[in-house]
C-alpha atoms as a PDB file:
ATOM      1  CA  UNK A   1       0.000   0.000   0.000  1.00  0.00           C
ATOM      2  CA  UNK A   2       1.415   3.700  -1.086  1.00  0.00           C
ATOM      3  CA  UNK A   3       2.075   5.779   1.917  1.00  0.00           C
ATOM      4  CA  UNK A   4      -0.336   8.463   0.429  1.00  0.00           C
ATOM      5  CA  UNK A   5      -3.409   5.890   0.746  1.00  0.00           C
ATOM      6  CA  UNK A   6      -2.012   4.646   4.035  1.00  0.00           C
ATOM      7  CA  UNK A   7      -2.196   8.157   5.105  1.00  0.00           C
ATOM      8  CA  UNK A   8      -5.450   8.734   3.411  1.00  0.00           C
ATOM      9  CA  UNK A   9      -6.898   5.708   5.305  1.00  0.00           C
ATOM     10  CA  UNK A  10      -5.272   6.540   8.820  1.00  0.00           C
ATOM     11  CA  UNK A  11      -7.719   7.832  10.863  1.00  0.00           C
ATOM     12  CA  UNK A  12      -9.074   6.797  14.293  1.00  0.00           C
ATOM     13  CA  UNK A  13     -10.368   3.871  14.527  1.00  0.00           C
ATOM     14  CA  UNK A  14     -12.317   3.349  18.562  1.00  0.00           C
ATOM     15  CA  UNK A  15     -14.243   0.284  17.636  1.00  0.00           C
ATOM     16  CA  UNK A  16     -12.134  -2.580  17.780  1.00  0.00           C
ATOM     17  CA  UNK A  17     -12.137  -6.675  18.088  1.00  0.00           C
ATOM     18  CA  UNK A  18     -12.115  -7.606  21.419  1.00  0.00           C
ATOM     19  CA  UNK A  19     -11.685 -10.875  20.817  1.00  0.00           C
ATOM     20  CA  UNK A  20      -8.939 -10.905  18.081  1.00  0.00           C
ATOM     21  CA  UNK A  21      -5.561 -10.155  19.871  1.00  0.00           C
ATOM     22  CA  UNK A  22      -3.106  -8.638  18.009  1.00  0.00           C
ATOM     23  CA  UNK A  23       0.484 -10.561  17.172  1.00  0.00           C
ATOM     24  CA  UNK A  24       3.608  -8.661  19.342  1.00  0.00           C
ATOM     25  CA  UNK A  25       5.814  -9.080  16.160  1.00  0.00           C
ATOM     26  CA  UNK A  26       2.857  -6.306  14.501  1.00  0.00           C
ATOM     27  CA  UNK A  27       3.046  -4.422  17.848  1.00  0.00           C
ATOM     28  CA  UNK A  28       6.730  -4.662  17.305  1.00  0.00           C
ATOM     29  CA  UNK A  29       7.112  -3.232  13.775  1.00  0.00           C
ATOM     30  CA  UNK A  30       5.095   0.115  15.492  1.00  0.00           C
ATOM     31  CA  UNK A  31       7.909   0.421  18.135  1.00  0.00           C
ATOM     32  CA  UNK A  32      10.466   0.031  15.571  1.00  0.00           C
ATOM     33  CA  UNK A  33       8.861   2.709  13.050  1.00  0.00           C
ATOM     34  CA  UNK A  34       8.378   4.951  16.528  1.00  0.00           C
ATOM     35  CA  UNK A  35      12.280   4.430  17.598  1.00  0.00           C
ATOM     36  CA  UNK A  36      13.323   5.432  13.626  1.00  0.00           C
ATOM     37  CA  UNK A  37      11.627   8.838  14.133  1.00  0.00           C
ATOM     38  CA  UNK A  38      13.833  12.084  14.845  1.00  0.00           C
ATOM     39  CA  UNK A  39      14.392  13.673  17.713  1.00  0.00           C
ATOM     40  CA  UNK A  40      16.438  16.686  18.688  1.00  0.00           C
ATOM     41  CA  UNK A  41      20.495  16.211  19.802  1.00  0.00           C
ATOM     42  CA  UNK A  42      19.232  12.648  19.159  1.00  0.00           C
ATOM     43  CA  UNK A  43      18.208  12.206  22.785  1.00  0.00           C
ATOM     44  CA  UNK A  44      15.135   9.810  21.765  1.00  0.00           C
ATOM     45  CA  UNK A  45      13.162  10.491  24.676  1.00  0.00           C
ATOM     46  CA  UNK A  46      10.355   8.469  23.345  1.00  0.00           C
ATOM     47  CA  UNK A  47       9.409   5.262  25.432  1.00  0.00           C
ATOM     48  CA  UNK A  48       6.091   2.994  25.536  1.00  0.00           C
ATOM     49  CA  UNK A  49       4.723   0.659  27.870  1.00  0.00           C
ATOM     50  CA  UNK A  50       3.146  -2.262  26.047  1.00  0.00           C
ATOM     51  CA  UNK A  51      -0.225  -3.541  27.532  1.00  0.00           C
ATOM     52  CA  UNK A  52      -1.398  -6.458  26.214  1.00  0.00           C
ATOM     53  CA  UNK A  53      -5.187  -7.086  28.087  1.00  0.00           C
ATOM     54  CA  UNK A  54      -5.280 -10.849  28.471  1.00  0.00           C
ATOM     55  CA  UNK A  55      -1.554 -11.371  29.963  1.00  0.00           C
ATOM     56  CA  UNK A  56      -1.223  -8.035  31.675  1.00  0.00           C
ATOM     57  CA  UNK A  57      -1.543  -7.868  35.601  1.00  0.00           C
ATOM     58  CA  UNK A  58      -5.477  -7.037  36.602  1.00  0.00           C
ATOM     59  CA  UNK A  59      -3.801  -3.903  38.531  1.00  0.00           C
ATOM     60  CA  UNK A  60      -2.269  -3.066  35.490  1.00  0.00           C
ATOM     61  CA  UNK A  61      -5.499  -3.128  33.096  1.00  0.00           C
ATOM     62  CA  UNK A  62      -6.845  -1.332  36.262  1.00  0.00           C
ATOM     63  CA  UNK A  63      -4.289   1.654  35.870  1.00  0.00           C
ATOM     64  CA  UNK A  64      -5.366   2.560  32.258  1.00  0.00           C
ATOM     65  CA  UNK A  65      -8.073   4.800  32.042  1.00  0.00           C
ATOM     66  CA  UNK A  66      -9.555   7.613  30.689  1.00  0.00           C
ATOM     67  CA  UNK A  67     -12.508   9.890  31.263  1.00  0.00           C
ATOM     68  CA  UNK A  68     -13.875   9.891  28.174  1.00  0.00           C
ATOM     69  CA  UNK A  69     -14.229   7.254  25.712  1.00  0.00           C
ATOM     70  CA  UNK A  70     -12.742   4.751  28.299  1.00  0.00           C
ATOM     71  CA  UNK A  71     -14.910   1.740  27.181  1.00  0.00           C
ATOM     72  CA  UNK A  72     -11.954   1.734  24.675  1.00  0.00           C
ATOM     73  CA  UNK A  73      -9.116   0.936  27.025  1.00  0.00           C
ATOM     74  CA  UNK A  74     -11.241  -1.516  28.561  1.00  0.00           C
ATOM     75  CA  UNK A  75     -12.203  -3.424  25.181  1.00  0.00           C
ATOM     76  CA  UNK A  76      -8.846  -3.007  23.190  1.00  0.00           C
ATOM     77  CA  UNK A  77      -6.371  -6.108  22.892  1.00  0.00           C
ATOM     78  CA  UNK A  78      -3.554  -3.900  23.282  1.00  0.00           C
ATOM     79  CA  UNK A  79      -3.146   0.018  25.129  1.00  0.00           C
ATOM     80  CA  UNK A  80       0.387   1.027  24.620  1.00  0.00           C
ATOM     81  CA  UNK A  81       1.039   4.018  26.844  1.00  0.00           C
ATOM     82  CA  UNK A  82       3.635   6.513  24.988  1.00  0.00           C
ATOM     83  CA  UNK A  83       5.612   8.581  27.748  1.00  0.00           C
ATOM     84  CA  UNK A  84       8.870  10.718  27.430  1.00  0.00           C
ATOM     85  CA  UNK A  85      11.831  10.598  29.770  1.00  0.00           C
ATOM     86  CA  UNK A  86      13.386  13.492  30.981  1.00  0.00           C
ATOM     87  CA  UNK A  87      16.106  11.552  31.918  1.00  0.00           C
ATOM     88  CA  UNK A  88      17.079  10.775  28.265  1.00  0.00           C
ATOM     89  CA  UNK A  89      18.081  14.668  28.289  1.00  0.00           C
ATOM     90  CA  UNK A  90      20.883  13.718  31.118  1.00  0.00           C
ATOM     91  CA  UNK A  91      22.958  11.402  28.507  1.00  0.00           C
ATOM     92  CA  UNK A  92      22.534  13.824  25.603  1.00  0.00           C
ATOM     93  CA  UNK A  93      26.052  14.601  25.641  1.00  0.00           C
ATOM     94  CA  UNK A  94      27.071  11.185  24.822  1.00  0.00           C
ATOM     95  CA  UNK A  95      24.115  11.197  22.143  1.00  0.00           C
ATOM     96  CA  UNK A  96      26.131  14.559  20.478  1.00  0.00           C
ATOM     97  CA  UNK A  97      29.475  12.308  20.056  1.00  0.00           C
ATOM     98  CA  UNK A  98      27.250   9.206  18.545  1.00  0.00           C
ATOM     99  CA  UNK A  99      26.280  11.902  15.896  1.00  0.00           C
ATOM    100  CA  UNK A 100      29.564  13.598  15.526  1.00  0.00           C
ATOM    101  CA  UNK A 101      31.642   9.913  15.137  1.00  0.00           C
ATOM    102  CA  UNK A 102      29.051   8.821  12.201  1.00  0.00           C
ATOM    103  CA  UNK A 103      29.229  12.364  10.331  1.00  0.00           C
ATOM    104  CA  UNK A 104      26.009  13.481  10.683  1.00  0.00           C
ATOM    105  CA  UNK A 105      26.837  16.882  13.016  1.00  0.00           C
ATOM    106  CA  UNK A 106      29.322  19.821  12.199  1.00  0.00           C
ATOM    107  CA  UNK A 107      31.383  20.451   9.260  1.00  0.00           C
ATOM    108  CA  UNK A 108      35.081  21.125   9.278  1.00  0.00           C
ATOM    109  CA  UNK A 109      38.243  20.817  10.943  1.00  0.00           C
ATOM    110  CA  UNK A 110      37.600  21.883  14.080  1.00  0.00           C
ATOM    111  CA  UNK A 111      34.266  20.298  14.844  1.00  0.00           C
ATOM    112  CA  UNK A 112      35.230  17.606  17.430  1.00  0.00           C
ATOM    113  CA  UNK A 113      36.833  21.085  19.540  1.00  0.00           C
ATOM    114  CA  UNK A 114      33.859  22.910  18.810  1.00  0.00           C
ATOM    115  CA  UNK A 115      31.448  20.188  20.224  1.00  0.00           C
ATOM    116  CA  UNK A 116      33.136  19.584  23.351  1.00  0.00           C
ATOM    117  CA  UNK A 117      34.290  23.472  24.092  1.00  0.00           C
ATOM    118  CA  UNK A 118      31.190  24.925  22.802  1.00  0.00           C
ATOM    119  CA  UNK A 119      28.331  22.687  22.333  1.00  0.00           C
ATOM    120  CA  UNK A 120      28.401  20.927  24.925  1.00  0.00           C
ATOM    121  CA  UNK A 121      28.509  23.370  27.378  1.00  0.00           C
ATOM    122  CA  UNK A 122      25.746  25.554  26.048  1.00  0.00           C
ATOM    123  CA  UNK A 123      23.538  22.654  26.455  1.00  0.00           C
ATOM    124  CA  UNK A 124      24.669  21.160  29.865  1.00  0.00           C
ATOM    125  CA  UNK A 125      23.975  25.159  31.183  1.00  0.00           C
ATOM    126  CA  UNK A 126      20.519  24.644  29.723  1.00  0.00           C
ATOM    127  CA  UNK A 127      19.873  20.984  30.445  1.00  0.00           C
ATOM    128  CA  UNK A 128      17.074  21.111  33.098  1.00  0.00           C
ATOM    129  CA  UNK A 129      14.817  23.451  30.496  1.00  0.00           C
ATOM    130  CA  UNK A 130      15.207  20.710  28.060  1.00  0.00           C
ATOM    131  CA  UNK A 131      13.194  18.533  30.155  1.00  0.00           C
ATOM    132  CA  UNK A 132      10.289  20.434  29.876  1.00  0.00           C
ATOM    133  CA  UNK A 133       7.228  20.198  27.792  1.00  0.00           C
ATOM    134  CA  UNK A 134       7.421  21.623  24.154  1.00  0.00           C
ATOM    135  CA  UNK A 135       9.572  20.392  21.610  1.00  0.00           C
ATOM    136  CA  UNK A 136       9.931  17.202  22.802  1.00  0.00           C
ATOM    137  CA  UNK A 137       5.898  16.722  22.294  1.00  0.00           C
ATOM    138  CA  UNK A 138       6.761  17.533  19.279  1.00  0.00           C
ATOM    139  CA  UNK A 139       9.676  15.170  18.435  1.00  0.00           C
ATOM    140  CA  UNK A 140       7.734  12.399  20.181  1.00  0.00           C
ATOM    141  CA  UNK A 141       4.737  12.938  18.295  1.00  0.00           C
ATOM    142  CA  UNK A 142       6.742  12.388  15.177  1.00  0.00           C
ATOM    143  CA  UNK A 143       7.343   8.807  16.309  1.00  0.00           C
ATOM    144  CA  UNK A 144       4.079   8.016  17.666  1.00  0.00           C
ATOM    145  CA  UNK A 145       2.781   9.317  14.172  1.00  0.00           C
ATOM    146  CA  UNK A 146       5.137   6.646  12.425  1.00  0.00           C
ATOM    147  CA  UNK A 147       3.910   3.810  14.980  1.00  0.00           C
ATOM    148  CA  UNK A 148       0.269   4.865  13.723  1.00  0.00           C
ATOM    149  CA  UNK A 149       1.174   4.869  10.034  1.00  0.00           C
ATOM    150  CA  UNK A 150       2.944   1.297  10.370  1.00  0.00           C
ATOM    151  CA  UNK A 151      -0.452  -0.154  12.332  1.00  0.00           C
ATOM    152  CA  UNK A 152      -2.737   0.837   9.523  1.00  0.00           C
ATOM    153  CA  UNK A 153      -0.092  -0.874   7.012  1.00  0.00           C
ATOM    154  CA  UNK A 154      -0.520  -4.376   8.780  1.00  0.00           C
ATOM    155  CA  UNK A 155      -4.188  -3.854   8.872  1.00  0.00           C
ATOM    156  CA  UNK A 156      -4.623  -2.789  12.710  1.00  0.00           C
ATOM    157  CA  UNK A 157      -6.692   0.295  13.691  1.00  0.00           C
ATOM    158  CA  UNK A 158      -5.496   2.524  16.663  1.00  0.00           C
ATOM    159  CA  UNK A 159      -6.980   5.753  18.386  1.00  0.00           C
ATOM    160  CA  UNK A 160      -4.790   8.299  20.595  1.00  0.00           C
ATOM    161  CA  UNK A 161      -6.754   8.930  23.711  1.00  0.00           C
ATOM    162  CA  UNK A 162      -5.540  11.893  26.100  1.00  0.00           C
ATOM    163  CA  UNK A 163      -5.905  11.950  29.865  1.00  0.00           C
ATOM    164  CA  UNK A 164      -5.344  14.237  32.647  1.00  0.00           C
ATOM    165  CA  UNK A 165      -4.178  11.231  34.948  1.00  0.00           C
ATOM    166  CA  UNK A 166      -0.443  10.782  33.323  1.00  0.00           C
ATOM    167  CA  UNK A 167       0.964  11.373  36.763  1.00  0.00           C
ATOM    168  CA  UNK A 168      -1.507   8.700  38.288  1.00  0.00           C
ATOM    169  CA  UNK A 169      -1.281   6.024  35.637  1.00  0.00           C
ATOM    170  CA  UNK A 170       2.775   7.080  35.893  1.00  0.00           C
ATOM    171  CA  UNK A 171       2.630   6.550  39.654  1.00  0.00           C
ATOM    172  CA  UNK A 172       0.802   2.950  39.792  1.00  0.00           C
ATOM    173  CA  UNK A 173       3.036   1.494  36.308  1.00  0.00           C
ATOM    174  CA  UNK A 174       6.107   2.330  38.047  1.00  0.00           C
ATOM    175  CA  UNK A 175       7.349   4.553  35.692  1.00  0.00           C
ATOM    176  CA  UNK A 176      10.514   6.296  36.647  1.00  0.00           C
ATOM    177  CA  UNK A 177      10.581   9.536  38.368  1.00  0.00           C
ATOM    178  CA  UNK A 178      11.082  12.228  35.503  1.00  0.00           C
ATOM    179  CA  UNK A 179       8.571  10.674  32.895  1.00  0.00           C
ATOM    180  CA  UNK A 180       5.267  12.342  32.214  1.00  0.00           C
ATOM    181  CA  UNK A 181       2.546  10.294  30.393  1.00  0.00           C
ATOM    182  CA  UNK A 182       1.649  11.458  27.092  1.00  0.00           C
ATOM    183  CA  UNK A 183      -1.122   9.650  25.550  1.00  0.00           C
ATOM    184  CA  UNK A 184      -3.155   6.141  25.570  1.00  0.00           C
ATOM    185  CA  UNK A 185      -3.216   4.352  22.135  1.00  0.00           C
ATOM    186  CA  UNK A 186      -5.478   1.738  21.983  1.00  0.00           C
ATOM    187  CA  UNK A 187      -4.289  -0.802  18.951  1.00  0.00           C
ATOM    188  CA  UNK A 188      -6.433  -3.671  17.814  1.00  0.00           C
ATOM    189  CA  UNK A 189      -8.222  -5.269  14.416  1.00  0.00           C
ATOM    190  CA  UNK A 190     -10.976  -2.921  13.242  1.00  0.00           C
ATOM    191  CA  UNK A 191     -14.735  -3.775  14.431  1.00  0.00           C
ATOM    192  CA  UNK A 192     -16.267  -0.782  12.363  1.00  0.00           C
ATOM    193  CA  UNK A 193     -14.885  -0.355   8.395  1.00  0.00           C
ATOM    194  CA  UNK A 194     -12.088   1.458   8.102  1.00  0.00           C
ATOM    195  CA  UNK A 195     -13.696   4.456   6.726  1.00  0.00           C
ATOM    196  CA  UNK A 196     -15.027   4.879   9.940  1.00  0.00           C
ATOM    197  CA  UNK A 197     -18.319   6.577   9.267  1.00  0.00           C
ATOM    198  CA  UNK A 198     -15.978   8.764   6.494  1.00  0.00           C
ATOM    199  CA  UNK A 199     -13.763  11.546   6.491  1.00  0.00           C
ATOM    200  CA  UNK A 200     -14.112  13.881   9.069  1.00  0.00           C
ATOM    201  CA  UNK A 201     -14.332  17.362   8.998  1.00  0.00           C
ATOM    202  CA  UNK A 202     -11.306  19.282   8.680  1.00  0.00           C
ATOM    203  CA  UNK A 203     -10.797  23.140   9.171  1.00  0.00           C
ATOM    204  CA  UNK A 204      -9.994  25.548   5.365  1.00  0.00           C
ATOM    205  CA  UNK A 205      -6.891  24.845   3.757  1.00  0.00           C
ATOM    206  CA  UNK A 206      -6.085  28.383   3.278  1.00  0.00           C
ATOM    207  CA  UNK A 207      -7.296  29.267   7.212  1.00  0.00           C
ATOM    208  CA  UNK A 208      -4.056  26.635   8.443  1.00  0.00           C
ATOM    209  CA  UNK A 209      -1.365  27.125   6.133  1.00  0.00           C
ATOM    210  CA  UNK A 210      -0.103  30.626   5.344  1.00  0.00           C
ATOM    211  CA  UNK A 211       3.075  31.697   3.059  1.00  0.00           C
ATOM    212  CA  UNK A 212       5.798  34.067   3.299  1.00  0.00           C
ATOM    213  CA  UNK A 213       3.464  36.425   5.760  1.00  0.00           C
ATOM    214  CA  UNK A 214       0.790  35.939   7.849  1.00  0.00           C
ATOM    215  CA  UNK A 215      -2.432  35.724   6.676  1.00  0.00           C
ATOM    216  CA  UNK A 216      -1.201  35.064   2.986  1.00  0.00           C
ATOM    217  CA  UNK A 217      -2.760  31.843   2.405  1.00  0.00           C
ATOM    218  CA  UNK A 218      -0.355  29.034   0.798  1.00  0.00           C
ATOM    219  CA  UNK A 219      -1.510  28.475  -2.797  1.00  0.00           C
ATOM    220  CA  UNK A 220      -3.610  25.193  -3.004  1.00  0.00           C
ATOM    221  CA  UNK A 221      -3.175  23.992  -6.194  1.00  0.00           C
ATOM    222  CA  UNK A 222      -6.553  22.419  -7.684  1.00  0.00           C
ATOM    223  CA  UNK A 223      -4.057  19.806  -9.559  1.00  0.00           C
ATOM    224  CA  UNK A 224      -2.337  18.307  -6.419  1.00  0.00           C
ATOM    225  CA  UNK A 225      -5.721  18.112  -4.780  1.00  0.00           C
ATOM    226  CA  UNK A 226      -6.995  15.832  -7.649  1.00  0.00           C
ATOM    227  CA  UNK A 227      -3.681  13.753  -7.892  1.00  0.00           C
ATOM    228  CA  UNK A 228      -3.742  12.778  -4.187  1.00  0.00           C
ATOM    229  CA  UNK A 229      -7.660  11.847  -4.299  1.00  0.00           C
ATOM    230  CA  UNK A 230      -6.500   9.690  -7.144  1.00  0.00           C
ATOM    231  CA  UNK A 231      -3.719   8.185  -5.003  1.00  0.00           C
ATOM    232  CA  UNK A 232      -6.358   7.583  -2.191  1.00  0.00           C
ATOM    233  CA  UNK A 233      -5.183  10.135  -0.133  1.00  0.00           C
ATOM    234  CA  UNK A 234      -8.690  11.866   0.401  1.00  0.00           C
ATOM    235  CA  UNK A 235     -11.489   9.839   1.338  1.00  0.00           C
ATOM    236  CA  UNK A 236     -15.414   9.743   0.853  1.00  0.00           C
ATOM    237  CA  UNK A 237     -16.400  12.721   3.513  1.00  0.00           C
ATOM    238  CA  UNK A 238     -18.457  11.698   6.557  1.00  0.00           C
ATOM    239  CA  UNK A 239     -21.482  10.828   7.260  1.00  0.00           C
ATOM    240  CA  UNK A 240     -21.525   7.849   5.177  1.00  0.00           C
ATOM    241  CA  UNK A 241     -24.943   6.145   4.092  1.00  0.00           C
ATOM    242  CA  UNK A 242     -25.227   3.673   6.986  1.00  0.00           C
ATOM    243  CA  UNK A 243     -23.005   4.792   9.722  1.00  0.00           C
ATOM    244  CA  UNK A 244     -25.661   5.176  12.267  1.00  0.00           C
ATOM    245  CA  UNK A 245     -27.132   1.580  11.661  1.00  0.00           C
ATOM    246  CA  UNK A 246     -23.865   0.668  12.336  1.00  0.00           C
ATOM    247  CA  UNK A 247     -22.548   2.353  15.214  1.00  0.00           C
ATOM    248  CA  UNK A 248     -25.826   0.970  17.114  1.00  0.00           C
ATOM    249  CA  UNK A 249     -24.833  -2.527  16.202  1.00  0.00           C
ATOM    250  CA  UNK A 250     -21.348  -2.350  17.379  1.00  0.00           C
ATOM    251  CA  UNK A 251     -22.982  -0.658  20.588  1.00  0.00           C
ATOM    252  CA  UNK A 252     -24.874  -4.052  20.706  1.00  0.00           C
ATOM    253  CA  UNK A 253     -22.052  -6.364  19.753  1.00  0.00           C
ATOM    254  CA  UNK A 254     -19.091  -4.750  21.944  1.00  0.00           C
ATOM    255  CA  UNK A 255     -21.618  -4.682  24.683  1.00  0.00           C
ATOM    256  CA  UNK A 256     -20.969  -0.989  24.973  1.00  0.00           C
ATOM    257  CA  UNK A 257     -22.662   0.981  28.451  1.00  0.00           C
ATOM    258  CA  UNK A 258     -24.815   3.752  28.406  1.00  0.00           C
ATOM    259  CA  UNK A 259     -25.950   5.903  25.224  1.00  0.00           C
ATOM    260  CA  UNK A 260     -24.690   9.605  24.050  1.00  0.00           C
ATOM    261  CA  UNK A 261     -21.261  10.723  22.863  1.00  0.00           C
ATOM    262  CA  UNK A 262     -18.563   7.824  23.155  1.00  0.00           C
END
């Protein structure tokens, strides 16, 4: 499958099969597309928990939760729960060298001087605000993004759930001290289609992306627009004929509680 329908099919799927678990070699291939991702001074501060539901510890499943949507957690063969550690930042030093020995920081002579005189320092004298929230989201998100893509190429369906209980669900997994939670994914084999009721909204083109000034719109070209619906990118737009009929049989089948937004 072409990355561009991958992409164009990648969207969140919260209905899975309970009762199909999910092979560790697929949940595998996610970690290893997460751990390829960048990530500034190459300090990889991405980690994941793994929580298969059948094998896991009952005060395990017990810890993952969140307040909405949690009939998720508690139906999905797998949760993996994505976390940075600040502690990464504390070996970044040796993470420079690993860059500078395979060529892939500094140009020129003096480089190797420059790193250790000058580099180095700046970021040691900086190190504790580099544990902070900001661009480390960012960088993680990058790999949690790849994870996703690589799940929807071996046929699995995932959703990111957030939750304002990272430092509970921290506390009782015995995560170290300096990691902060940063989302639940819940992985599994697709009980809804994949369209998943259809594409969902999405805000203006020209109201996101801006060029050269702000408010200058970037151009959106008509032609690209066509070529990636051809290559599956875009999808049929939501609703889709049907999708009610079928969310109140998976309500039914999944043995989902109560009624409303889920």
């Amino acid at each position: 499958m072409e990355l561009r329908e991958v992409i164009g099919r990648r969207r969140s799927i919260r209905f899975l099969r309970p009762y199909q678990p999910v092979e560790p070699e697929k949940i595998q291939a996610m970690l290893e597309a997460a751990r390829r991702a960048s990530h500034w001074g190459n300090v990889g501060g991405l980690r994941a928990l793994v929580v298969f539901r059948d094998s896991a510890p009952e005060e395990t499943n017990e810890a993952l939760f969140a307040p909405i949507a949690g009939f998720q957690i508690r139906r999905a063969p797998v949760t993996i729960v994505w976390f940075f550690d600040a502690n990464a930042v504390d070996e970044q030093s040796s993470r420079l060298r690993e860059l500078l020995q395979v060529g892939a920081l500094g140009v020129g002579e003096n480089k190797e001087r420059d790193l250790e005189e000058k580099i180095i320092p700046f970021f040691d004298g900086i190190r504790e605000n580099l544990k902070v929230a900001g661009i480390n989201e960012i960088d993680c998100g990058q790999g949690i993004a790849q994870a996703t893509l690589m799940a929807y190429e071996l046929g699995l369906g995932t959703c990111c759930l957030g939750t304002p209980n990272g430092e509970e669900i921290s506390e009782r997994l015995g995560l170290p001290d300096g990691c902060r939670v940063l989302m639940l994914q819940t992985v599994g084999y697709p009980a809804e289609t994949w369209e998943a009721g259809g594409q969902r909204p999405r805000q203006p083109f020209e109201d996101l992306f801006h060029m050269n000034e702000y408010g200058k719109p970037f151009p959106r070209s008509e032609a690209v627009v066509e070529e990636l619906t051809e290559d599956g990118l875009f999808t049929r737009p939501a609703p889709l004929p049907g999708r009610e009929a079928e969310l109140e049989w998976l309500k039914k089948a999944l043995d989902i509680p109560g009624s409303g937004l889920i």
